[in-house]
Protein backbone atom coordinates (compact mmCIF):
# COMPACT_ATOMS: atom_id res chain seq x y z
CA UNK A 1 28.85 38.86 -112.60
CA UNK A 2 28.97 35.38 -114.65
CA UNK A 3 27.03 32.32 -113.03
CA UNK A 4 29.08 29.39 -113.30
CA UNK A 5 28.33 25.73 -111.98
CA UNK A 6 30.97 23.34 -111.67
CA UNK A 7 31.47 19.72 -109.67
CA UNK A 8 33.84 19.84 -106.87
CA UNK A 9 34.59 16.31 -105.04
CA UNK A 10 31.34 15.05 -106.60
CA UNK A 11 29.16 18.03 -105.18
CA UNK A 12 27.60 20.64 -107.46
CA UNK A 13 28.79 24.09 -106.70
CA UNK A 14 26.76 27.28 -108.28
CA UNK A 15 28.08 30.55 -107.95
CA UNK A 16 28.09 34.06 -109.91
CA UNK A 17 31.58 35.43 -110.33
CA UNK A 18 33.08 37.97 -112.04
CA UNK A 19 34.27 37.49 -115.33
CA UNK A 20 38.43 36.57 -115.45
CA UNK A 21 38.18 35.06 -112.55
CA UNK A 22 41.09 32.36 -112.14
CA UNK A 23 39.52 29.26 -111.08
CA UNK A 24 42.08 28.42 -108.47
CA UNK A 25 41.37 31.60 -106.84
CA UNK A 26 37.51 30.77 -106.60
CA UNK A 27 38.59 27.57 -105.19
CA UNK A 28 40.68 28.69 -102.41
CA UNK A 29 38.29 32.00 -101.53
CA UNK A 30 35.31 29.96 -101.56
CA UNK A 31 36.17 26.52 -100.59
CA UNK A 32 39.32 26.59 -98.76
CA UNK A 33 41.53 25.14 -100.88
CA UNK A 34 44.85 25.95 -100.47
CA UNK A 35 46.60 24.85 -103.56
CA UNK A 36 47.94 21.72 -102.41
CA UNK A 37 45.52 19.59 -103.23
CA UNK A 38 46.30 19.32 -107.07
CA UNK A 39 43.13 19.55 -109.93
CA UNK A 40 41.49 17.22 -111.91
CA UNK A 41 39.54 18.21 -114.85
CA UNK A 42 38.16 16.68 -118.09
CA UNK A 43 40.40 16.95 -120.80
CA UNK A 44 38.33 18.92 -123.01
CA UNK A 45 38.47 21.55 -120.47
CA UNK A 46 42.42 21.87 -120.56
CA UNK A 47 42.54 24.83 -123.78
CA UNK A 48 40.29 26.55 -121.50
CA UNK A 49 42.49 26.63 -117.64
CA UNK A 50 43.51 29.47 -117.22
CA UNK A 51 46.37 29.88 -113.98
CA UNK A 52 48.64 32.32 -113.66
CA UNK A 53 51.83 32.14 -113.83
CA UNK A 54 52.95 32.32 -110.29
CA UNK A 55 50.83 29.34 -109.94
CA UNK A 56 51.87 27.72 -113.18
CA UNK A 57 55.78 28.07 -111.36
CA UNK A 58 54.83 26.27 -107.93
CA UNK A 59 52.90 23.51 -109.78
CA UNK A 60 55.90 22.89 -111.83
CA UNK A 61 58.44 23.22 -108.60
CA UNK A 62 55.83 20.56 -106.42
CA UNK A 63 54.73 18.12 -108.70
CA UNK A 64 55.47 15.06 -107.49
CA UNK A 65 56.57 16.11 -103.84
CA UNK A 66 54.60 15.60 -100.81
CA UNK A 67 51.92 14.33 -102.80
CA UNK A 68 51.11 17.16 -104.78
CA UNK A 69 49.98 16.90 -108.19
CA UNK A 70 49.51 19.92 -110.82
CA UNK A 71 46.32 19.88 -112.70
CA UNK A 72 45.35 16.55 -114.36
CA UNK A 73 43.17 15.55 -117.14
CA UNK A 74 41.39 12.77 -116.93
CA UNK A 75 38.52 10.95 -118.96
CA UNK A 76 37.27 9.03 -115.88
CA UNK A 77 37.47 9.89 -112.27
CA UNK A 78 39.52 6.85 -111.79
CA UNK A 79 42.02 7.87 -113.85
CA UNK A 80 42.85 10.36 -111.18
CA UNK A 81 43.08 7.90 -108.49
């Protein structure tokens, strides 16, 4: 297991994972995310995302629709907004 801490809607999440663990799949098995929420991370972080490619498709299919949005970098949270 790997302990990883991350900020999730401006609450601090620790957890120990195991390693290759997709982050959307933490996300939805530990915080009920479904998917359809969309992802905003800090752009130095992009190199490092790691989806795969069944979720790479859908993102690229719902972008855009019914308020989805596929993973966006952003320098400030209000870029996001």
């Amino acid at each position: 297991m790997k302990a990883i801490t991350l900020t999730l809607n401006g609450k601090r999440l620790a957890a120990a994972v195991e390693p290759r663990t997709h982050l959307a799949d933490f996300l939805r098995e530990t915080q009920g995310l479904t998917g359809t929420q969309g992802v905003l991370l800090p752009p130095q972080n992009v190199d490092d995302l790691m989806l795969r490619q069944d979720v790479v498709e859908v993102a690229q299919r719902n972008t855009g629709r019914h308020g989805y949005r596929a993973p966006w970098a952003a320098a400030a949270c209000g870029d996001g907004a």
